[in-house]
N, C-alpha and C. Protein backbone atom coordinates (compact mmCIF):
# COMPACT_ATOMS: atom_id res chain seq x y z
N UNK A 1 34.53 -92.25 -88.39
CA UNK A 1 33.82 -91.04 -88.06
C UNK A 1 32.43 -91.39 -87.58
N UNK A 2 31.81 -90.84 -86.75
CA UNK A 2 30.68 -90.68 -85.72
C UNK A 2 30.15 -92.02 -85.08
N UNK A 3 31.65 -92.96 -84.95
CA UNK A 3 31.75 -94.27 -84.21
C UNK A 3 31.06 -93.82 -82.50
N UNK A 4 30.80 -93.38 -82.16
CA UNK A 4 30.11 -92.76 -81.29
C UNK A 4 28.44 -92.56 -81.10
N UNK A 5 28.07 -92.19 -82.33
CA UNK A 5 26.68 -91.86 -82.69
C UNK A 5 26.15 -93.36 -82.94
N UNK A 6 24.60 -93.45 -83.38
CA UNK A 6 23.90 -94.46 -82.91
C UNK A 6 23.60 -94.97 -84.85
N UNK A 7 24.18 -95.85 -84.96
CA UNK A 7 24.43 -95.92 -86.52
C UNK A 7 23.37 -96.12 -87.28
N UNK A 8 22.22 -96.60 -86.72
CA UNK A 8 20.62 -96.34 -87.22
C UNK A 8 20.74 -94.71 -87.94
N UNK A 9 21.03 -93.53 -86.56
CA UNK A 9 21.14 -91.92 -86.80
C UNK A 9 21.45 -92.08 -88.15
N UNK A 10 23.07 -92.47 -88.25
CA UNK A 10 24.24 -91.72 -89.47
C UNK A 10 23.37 -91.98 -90.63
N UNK A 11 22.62 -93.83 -90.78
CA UNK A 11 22.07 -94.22 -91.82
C UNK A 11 20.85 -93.21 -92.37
N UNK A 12 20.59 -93.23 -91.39
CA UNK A 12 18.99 -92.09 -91.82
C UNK A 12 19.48 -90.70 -92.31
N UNK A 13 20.68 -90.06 -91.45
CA UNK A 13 21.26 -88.50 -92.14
C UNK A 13 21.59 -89.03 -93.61
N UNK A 14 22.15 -90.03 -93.82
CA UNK A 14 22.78 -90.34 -95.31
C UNK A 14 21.93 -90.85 -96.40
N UNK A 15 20.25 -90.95 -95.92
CA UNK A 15 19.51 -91.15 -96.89
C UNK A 15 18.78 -90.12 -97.04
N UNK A 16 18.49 -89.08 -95.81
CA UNK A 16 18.01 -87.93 -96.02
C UNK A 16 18.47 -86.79 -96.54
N UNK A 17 19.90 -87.22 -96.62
CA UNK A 17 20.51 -85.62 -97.11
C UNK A 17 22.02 -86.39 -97.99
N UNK A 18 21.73 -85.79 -99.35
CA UNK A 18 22.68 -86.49 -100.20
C UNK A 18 24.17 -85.70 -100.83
N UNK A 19 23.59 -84.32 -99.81
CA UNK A 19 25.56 -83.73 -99.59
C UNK A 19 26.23 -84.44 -98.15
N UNK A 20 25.15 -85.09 -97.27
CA UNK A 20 25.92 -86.17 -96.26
C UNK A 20 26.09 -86.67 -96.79
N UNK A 21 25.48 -87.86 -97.30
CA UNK A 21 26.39 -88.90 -97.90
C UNK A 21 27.26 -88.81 -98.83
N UNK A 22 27.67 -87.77 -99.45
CA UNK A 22 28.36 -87.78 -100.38
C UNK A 22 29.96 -87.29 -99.90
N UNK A 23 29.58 -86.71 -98.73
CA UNK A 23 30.68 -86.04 -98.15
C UNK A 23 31.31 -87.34 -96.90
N UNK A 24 30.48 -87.87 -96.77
CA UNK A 24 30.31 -89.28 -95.79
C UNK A 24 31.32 -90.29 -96.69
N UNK A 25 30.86 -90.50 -97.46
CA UNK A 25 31.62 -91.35 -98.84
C UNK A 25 32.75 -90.94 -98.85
N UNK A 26 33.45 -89.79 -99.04
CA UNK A 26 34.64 -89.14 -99.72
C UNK A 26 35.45 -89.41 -98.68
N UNK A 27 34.77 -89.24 -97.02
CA UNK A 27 35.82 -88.88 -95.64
C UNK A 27 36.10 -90.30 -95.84
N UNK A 28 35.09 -91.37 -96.07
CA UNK A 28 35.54 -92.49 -95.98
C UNK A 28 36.58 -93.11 -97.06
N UNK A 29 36.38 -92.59 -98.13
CA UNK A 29 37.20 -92.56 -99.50
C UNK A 29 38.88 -92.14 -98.60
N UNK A 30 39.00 -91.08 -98.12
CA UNK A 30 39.98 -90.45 -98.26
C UNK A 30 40.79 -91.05 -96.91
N UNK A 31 39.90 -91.76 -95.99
CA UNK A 31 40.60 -92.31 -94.54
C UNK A 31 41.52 -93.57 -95.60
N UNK A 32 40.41 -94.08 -95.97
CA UNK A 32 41.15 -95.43 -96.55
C UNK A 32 42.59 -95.41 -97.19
N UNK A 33 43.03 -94.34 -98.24
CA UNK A 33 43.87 -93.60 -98.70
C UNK A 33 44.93 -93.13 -98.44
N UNK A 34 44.77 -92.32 -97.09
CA UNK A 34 45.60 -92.02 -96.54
C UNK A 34 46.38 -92.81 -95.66
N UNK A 35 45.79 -93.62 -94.74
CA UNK A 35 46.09 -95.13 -94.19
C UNK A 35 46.91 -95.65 -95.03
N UNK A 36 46.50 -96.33 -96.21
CA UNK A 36 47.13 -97.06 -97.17
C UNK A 36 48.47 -96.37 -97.49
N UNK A 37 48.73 -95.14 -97.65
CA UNK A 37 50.01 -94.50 -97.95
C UNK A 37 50.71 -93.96 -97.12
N UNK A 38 50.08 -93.75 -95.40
CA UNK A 38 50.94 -94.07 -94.35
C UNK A 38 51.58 -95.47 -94.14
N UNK A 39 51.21 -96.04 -94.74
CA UNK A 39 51.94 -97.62 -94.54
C UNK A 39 52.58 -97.93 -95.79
N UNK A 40 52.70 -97.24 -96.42
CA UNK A 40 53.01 -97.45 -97.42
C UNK A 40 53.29 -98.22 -99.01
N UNK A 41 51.12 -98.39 -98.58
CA UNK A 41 50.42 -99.39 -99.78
C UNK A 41 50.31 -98.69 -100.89
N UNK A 42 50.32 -97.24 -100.66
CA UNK A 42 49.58 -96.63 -102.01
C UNK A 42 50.70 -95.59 -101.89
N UNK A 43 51.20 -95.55 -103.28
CA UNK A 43 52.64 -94.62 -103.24
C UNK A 43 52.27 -93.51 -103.95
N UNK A 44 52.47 -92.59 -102.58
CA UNK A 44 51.77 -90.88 -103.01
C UNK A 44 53.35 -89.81 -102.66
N UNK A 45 53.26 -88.64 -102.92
CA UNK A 45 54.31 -88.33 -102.57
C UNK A 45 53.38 -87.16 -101.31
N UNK A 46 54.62 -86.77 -100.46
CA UNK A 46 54.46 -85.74 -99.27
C UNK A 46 53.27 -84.90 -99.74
N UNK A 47 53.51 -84.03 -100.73
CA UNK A 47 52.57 -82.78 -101.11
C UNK A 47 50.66 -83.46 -101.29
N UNK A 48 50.70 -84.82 -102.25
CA UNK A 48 50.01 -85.16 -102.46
C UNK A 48 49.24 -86.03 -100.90
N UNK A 49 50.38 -86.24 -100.39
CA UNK A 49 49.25 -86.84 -99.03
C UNK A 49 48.70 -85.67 -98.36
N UNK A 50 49.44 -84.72 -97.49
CA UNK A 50 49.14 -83.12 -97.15
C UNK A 50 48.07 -82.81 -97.54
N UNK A 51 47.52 -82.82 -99.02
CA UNK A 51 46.45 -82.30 -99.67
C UNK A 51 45.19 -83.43 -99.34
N UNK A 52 45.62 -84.45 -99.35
CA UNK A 52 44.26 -85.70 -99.32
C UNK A 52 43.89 -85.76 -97.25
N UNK A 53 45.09 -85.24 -96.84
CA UNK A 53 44.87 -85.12 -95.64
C UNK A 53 43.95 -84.13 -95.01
N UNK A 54 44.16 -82.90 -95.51
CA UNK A 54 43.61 -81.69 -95.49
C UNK A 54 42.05 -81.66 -96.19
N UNK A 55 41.79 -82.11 -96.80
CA UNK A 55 40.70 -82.51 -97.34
C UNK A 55 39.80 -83.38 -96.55
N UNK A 56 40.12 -84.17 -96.29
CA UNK A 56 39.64 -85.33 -95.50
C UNK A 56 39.32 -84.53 -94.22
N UNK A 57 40.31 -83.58 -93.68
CA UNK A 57 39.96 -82.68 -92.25
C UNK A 57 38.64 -82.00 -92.90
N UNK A 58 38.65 -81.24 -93.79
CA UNK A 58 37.59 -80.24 -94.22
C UNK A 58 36.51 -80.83 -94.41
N UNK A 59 35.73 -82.12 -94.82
CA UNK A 59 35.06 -83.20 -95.13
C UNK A 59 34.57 -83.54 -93.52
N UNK A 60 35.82 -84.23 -92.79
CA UNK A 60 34.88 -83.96 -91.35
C UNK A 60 34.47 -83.33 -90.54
N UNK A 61 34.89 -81.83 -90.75
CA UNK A 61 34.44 -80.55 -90.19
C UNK A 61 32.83 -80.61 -90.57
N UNK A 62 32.60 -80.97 -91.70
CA UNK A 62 32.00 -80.25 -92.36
C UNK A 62 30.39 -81.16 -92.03
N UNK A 63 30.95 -82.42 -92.14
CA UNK A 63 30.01 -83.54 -91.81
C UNK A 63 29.88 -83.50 -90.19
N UNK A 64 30.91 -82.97 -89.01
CA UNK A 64 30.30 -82.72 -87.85
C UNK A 64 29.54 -81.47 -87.59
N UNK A 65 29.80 -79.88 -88.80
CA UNK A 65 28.69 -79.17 -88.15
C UNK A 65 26.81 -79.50 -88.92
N UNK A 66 27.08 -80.81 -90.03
CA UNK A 66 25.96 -80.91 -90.56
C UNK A 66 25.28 -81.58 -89.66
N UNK A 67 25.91 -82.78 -88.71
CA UNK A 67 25.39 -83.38 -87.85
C UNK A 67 24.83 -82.75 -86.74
N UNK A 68 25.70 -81.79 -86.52
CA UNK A 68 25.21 -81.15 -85.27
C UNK A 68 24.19 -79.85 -85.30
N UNK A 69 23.94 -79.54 -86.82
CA UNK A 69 22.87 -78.44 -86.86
C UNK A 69 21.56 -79.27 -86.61
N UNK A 70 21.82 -80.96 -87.57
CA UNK A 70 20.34 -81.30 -87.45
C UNK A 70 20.09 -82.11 -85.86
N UNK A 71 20.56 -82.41 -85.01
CA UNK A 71 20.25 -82.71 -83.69
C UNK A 71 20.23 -81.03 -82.94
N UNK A 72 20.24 -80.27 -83.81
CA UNK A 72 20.42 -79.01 -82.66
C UNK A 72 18.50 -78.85 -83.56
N UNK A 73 17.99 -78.87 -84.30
CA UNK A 73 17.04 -78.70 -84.98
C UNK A 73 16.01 -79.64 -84.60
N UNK A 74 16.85 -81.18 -84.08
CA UNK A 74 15.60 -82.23 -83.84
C UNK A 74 15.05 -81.88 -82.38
N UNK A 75 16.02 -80.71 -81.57
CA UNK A 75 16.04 -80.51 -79.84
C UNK A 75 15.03 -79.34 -79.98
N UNK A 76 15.16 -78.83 -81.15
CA UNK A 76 14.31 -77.15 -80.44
C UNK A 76 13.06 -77.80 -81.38
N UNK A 77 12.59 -79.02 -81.79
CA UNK A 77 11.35 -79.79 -82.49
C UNK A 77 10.83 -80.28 -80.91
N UNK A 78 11.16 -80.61 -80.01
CA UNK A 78 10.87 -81.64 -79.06
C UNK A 78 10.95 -80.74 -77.86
């Protein structure tokens, strides 16, 4: 997630704001996870991946409109 953005940025959102990083942590928590039990390292059943999947969507929703309020905030600063 925000392999795109300039990773100096992400570091600084994740020391400035500690529901980013925490939500930053979890997407990353939950990529790893889900990976692992698409391949079938970590033995989860259907319902239980669905849910870690879905989560993980809501987590990066959530971390792209946080990102994008504060560059919409650093534009109307400048």
């Amino acid at each position: 997630m925000f392999e795109d953005q300039q990773r100096d940025a992400v570091e600084a959102l994740m020391k400035a704001d500690a529901e980013f990083r925490r939500l930053y942590q979890r997407h990353k928590e939950l990529n790893s996870k889900v990976d692992n039990a698409e391949i079938g390292v970590l033995p989860v059943d259907d319902v239980t991946l669905a849910s870690m999947k879905k989560e993980k969507l809501h987590a990066k929703e959530r971390l792209q409109r946080m990102w994008d309020e504060r560059h919409a905030r650093q534009h109307q600063i400048h």
